[in-house]
C-alpha atoms as a PDB file:
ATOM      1  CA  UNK A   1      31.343  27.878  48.424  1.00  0.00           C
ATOM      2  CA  UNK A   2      30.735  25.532  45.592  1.00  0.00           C
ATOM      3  CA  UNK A   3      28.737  24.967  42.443  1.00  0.00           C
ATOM      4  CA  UNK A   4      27.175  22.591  40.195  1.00  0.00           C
ATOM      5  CA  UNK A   5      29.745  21.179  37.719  1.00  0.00           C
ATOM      6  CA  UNK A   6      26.929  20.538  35.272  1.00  0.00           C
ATOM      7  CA  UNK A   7      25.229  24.433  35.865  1.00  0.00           C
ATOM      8  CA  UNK A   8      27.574  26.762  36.887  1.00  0.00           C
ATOM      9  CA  UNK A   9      26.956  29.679  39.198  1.00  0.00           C
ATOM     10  CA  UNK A  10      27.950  32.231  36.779  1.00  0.00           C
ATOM     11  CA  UNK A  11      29.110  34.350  39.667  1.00  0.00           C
ATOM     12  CA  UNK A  12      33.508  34.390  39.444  1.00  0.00           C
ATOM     13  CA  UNK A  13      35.168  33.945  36.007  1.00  0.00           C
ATOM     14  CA  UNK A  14      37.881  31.819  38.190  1.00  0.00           C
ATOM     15  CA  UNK A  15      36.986  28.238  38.909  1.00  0.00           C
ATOM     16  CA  UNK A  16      38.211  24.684  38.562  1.00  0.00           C
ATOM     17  CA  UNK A  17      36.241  21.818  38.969  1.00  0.00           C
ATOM     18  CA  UNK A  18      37.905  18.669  41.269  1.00  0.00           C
ATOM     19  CA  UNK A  19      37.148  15.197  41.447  1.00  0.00           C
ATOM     20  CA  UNK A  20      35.376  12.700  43.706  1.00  0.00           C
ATOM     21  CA  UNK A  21      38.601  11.178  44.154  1.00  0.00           C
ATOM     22  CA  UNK A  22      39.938  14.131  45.301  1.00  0.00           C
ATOM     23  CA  UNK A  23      38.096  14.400  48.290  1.00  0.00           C
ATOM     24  CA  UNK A  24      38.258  10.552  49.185  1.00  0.00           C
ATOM     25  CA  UNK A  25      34.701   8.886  48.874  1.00  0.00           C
ATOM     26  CA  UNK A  26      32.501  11.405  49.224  1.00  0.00           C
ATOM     27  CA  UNK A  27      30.631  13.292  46.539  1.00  0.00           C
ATOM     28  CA  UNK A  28      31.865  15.391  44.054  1.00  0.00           C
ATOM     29  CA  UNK A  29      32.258  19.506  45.468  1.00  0.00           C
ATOM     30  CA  UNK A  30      31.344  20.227  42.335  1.00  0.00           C
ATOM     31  CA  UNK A  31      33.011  24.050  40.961  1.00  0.00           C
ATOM     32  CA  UNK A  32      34.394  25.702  43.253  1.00  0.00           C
ATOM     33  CA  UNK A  33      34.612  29.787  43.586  1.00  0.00           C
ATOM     34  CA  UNK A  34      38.148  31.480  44.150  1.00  0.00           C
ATOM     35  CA  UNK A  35      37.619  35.047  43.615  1.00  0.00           C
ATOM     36  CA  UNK A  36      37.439  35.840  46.708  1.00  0.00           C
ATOM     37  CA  UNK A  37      37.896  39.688  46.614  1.00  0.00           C
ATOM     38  CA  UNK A  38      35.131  39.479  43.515  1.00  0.00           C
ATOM     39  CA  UNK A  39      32.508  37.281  46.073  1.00  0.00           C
ATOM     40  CA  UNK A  40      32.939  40.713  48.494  1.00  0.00           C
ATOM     41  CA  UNK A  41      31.519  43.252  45.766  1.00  0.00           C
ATOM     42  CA  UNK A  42      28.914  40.600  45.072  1.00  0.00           C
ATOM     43  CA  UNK A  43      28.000  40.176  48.486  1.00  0.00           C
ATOM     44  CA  UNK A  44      27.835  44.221  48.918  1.00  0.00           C
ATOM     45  CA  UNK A  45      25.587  44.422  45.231  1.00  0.00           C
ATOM     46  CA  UNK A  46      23.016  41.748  45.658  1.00  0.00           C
ATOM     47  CA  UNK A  47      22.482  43.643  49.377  1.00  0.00           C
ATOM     48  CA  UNK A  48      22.855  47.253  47.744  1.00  0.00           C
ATOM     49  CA  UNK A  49      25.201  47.765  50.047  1.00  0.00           C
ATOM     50  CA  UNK A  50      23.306  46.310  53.190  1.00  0.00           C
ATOM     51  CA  UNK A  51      25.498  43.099  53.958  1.00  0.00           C
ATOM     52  CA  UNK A  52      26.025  43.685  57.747  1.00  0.00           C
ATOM     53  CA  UNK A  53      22.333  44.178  58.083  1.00  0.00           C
ATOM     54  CA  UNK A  54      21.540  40.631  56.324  1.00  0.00           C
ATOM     55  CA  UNK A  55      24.177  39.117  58.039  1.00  0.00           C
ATOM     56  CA  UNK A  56      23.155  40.315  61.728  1.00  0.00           C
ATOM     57  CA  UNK A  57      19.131  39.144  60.361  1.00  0.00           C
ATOM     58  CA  UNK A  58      20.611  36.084  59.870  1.00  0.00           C
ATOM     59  CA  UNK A  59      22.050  35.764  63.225  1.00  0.00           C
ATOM     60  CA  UNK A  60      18.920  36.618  65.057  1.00  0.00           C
ATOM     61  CA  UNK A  61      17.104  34.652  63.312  1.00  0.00           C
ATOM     62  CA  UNK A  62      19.687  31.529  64.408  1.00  0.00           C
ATOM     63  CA  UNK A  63      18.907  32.845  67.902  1.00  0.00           C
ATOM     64  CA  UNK A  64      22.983  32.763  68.691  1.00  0.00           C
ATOM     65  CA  UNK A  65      23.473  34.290  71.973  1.00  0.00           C
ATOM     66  CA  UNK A  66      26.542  34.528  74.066  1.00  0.00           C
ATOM     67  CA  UNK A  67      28.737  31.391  75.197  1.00  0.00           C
ATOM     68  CA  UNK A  68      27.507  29.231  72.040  1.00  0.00           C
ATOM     69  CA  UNK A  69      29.613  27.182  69.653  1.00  0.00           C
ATOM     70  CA  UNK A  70      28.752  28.000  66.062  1.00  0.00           C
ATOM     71  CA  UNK A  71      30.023  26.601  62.584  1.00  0.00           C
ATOM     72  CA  UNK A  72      29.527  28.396  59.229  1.00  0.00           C
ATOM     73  CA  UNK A  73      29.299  25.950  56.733  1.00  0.00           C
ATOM     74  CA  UNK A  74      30.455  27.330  53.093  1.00  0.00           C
ATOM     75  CA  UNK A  75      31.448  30.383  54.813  1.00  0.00           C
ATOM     76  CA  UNK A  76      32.780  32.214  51.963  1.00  0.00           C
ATOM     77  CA  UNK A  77      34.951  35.200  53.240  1.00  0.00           C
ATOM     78  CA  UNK A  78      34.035  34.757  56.618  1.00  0.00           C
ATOM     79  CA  UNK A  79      31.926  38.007  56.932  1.00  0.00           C
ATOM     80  CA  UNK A  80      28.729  36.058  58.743  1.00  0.00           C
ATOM     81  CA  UNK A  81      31.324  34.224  60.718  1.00  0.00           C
ATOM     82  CA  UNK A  82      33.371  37.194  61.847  1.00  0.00           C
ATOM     83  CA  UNK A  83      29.879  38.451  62.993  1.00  0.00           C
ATOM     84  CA  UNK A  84      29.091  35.454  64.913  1.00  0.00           C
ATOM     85  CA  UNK A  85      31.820  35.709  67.014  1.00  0.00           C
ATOM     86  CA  UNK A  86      31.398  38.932  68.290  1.00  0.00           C
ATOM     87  CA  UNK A  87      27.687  37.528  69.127  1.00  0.00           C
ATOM     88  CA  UNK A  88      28.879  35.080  71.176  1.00  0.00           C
ATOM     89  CA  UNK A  89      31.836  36.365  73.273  1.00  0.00           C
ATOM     90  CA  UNK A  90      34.400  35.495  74.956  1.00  0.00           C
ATOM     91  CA  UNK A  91      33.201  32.361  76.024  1.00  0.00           C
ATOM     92  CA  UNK A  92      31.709  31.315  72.959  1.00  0.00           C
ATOM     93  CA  UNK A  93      33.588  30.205  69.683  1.00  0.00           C
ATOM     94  CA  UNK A  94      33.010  29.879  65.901  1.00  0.00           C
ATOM     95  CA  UNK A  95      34.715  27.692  62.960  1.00  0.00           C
ATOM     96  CA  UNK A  96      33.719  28.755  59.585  1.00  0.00           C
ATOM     97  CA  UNK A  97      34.841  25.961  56.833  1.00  0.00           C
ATOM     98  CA  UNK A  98      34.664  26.406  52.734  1.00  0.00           C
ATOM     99  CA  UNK A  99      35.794  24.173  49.767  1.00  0.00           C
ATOM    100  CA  UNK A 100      37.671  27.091  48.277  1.00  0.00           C
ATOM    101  CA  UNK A 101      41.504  28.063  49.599  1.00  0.00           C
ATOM    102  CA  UNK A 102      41.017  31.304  48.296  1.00  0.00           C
ATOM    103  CA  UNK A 103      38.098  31.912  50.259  1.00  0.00           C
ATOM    104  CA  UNK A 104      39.677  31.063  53.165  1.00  0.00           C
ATOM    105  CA  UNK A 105      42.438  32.585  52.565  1.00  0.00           C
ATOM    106  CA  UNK A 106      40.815  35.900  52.771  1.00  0.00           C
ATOM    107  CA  UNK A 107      38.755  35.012  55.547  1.00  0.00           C
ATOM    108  CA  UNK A 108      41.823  34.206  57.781  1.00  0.00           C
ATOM    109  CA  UNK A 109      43.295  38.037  56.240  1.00  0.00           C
ATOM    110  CA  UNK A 110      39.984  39.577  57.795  1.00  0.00           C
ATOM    111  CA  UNK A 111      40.522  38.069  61.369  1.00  0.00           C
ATOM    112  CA  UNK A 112      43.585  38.671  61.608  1.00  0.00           C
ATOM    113  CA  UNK A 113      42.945  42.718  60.011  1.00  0.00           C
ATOM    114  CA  UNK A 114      40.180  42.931  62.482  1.00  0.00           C
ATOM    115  CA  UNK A 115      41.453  41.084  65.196  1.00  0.00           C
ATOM    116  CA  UNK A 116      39.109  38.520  65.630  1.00  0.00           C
ATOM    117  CA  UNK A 117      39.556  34.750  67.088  1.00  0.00           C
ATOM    118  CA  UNK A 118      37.769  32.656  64.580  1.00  0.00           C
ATOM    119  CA  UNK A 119      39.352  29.754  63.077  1.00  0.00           C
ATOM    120  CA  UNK A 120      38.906  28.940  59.712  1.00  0.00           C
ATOM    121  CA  UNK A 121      39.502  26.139  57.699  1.00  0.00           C
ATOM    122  CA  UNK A 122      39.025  23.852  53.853  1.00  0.00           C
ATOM    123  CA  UNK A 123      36.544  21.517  54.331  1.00  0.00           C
ATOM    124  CA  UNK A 124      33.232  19.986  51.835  1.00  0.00           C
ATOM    125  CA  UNK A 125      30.254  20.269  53.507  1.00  0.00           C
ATOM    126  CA  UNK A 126      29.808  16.756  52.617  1.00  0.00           C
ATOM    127  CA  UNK A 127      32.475  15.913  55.248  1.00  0.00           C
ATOM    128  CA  UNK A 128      32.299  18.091  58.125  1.00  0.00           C
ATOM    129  CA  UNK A 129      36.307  17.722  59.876  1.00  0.00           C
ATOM    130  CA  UNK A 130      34.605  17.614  63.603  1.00  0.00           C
ATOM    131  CA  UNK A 131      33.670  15.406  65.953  1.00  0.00           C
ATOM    132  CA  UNK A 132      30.193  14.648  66.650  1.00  0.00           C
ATOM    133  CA  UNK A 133      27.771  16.715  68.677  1.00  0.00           C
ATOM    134  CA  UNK A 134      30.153  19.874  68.901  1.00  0.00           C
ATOM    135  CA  UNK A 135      28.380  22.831  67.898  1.00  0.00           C
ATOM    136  CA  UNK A 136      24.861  24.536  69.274  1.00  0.00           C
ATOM    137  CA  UNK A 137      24.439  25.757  66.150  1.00  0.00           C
ATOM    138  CA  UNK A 138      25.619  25.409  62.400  1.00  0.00           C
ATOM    139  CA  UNK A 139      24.461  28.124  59.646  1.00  0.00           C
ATOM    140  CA  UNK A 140      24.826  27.826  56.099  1.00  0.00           C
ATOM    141  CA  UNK A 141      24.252  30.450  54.368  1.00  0.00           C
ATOM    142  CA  UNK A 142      24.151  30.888  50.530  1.00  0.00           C
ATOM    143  CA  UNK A 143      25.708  28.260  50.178  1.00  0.00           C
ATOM    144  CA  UNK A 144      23.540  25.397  49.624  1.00  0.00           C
ATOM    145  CA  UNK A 145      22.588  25.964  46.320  1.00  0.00           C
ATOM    146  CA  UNK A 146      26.290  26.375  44.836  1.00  0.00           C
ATOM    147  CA  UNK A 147      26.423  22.105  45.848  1.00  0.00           C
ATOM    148  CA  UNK A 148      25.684  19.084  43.190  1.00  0.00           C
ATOM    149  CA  UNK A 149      21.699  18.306  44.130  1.00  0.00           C
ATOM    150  CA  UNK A 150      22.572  14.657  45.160  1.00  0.00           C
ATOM    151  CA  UNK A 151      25.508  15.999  47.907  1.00  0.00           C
ATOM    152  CA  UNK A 152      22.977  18.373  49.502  1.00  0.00           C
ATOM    153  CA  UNK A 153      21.769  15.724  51.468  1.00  0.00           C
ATOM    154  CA  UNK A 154      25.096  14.349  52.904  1.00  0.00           C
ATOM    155  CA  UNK A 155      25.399  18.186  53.670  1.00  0.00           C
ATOM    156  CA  UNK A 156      22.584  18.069  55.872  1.00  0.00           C
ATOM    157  CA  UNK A 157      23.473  14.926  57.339  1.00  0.00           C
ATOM    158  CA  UNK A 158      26.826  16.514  58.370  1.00  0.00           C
ATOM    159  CA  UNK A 159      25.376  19.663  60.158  1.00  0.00           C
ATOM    160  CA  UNK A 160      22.913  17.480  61.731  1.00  0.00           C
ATOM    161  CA  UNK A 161      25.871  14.980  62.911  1.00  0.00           C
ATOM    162  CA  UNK A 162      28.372  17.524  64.454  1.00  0.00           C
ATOM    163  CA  UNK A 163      25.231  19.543  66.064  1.00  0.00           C
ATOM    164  CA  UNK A 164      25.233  18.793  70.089  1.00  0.00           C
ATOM    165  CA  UNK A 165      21.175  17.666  71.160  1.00  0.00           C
ATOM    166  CA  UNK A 166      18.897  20.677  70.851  1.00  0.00           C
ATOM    167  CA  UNK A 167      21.737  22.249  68.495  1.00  0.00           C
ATOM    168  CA  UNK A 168      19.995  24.534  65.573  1.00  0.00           C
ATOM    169  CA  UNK A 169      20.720  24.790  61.832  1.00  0.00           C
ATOM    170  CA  UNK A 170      20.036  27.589  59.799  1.00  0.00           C
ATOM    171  CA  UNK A 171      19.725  27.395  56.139  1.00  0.00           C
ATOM    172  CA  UNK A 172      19.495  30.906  54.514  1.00  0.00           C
ATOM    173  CA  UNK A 173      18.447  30.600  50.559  1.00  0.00           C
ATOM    174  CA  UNK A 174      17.010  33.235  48.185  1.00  0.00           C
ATOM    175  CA  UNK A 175      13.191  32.545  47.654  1.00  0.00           C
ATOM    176  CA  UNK A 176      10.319  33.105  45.666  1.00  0.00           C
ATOM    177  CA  UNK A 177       9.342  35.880  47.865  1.00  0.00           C
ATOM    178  CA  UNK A 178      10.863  39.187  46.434  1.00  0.00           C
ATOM    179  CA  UNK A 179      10.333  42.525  47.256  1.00  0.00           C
ATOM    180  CA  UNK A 180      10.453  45.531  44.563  1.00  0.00           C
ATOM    181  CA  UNK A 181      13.937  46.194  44.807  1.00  0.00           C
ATOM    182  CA  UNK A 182      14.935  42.199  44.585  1.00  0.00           C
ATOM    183  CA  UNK A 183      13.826  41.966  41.046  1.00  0.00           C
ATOM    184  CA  UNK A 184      16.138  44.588  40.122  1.00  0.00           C
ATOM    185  CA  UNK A 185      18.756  42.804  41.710  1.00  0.00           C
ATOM    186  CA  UNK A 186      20.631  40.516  38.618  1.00  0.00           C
ATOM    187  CA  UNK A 187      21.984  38.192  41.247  1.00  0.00           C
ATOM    188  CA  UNK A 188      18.424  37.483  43.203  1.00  0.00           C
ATOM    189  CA  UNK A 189      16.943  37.224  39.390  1.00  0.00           C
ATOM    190  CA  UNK A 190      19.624  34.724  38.359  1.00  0.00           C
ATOM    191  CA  UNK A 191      19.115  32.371  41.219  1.00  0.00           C
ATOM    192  CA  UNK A 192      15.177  33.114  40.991  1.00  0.00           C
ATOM    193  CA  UNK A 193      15.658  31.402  37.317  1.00  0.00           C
ATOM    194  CA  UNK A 194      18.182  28.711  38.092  1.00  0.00           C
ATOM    195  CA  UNK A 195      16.132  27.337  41.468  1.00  0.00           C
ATOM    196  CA  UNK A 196      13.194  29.315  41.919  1.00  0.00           C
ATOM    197  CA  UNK A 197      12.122  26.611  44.909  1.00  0.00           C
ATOM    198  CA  UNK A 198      15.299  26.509  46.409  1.00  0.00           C
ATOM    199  CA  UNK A 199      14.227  27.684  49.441  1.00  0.00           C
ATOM    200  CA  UNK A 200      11.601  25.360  49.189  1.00  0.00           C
ATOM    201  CA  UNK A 201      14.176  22.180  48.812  1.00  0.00           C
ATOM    202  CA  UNK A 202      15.938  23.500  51.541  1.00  0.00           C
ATOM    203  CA  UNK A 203      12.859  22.948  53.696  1.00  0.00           C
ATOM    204  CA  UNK A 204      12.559  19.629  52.344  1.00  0.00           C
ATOM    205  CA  UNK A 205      16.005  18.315  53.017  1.00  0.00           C
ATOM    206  CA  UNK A 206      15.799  19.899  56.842  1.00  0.00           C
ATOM    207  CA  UNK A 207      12.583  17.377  57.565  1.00  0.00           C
ATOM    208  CA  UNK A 208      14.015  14.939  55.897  1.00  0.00           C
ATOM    209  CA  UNK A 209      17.701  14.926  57.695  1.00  0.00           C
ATOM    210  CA  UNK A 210      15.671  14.292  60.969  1.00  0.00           C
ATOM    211  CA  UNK A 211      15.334  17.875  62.347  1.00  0.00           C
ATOM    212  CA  UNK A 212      12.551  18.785  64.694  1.00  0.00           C
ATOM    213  CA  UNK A 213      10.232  21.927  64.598  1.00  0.00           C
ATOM    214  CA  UNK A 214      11.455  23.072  60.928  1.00  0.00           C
ATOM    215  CA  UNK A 215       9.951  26.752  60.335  1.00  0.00           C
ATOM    216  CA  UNK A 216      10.397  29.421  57.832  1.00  0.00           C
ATOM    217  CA  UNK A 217      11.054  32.916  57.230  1.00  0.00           C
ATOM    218  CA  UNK A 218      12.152  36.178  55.091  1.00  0.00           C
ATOM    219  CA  UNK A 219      15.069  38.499  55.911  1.00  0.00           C
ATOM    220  CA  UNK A 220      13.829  41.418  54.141  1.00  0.00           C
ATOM    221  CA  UNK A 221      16.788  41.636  52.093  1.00  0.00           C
ATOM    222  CA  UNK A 222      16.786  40.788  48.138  1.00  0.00           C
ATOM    223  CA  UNK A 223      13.989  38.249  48.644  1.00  0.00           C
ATOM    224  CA  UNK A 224      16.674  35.831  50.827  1.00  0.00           C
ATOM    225  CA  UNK A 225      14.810  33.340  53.080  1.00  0.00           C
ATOM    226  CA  UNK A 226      15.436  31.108  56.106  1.00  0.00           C
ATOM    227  CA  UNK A 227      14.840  27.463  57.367  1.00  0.00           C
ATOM    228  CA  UNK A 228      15.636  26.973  60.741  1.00  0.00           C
ATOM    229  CA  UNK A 229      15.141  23.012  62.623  1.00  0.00           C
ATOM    230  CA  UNK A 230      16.214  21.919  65.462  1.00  0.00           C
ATOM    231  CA  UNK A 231      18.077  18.317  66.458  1.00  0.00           C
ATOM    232  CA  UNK A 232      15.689  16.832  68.895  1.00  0.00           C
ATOM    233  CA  UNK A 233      17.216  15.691  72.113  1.00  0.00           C
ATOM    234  CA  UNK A 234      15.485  12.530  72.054  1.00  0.00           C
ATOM    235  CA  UNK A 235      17.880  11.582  68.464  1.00  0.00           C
ATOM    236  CA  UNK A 236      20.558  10.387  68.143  1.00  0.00           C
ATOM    237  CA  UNK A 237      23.178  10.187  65.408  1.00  0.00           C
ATOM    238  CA  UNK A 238      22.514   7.787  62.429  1.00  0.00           C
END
């Protein structure tokens, strides 16, 4: 995942920042997280220990069912995308893609641990390495936030791009809505402070990237939310 150069995600104490350049002509990433083994404990506190039940929330709330193509955008460690595989089978397959090496790095170490076909590979989210209309449905979870506010657009674009007609994205954000145990949850209360409407945004930037029958909702975990839209048949690619 990636952050804001200008307000960093004070969430790993290693991170570089790289250019524009670096990526060709498309928008600065931004900082970029690489301790991976530190975003696992992270992942396990801000849950209290719950992570598998968020992540399988999160897949029924994408609706991913057996025989589907999925992509996890800023996929971290690959824990969500590890899950989506075994969702969708045999006949079904999953890419998860992340800015940082090191997070893919020990995403690849947990497929190959647990043995499960999932390819992963470094890639912005403001440039999406596939072809268009190639996936029934693209999450992105967490990981909106960590990007510069003026790429989260070309983000959306991208999903939107490589989804196939009736394809669904899922955005899942933390939101204003918090439960008791969320505001003793540092993590949910730093996020709360830096973007307490980024769920909101999120929203926002669906409609506006062209999606169809936008709707939200709450995972009951640390007061993280959902948008889910879905590319109309009827569009087509801009």
């Amino acid at each position: 995942m990636t952050a804001p150069s200008a307000k960093r995600e004070n969430m790993s104490p290693h991170v570089s920042t790289r250019s524009s350049r670096e990526r060709g002509d498309h928008a600065a990433q931004g900082v970029t997280l690489h301790s991976a083994r530190l975003y696992d404990w992270m992942a396990l506190g801000y849950t209290f220990g719950r992570e598998g039940r968020l992540r399988e929330r999160t897949l029924e709330a994408a609706g991913i069912t057996a025989g589907e193509e999925v992509l996890d955008v800023g996929c971290g460690t690959g824990t969500l995308t590890l899950a989506a595989k075994r969702r969708v089978g045999a006949n079904g397959s999953v890419r998860g893609v992340d800015a940082s090496p090191e997070m893919i790095a020990r995403a690849r170490t947990k497929a190959k641990r647990d043995g499960v076909p999932v390819s992963f590979e470094v890639a912005a989210a403001q440039s999406l390495p596939f072809p268009d209309a190639a996936f029934d449905v693209v999450l992105c979870s967490l990981a909106l936030h960590h990007l510069p506010g003026d790429a989260r657009a070309t983000a959306l674009a991208e999903m939107r791009r490589v989804l196939k007609p009736d394809g669904r994205v899922l955005i899942v954000e933390f939101s204003r809505e918090r439960g008791a145990l969320a505001w003793l949850n540092p993590v949910a209360l730093l996020h709360a402070l830096k973007n307490p409407r980024m769920l909101d945004e999120a929203r926002g930037l669906v409609q506006r990237s062209g999606f169809q029958h936008v709707v939200t909702g709450q995972l009951g975990l640390a007061g993280i939310g959902y948008v889910l839209g879905n590319r109309d048949r009827a569009q087509t690619t801009p």
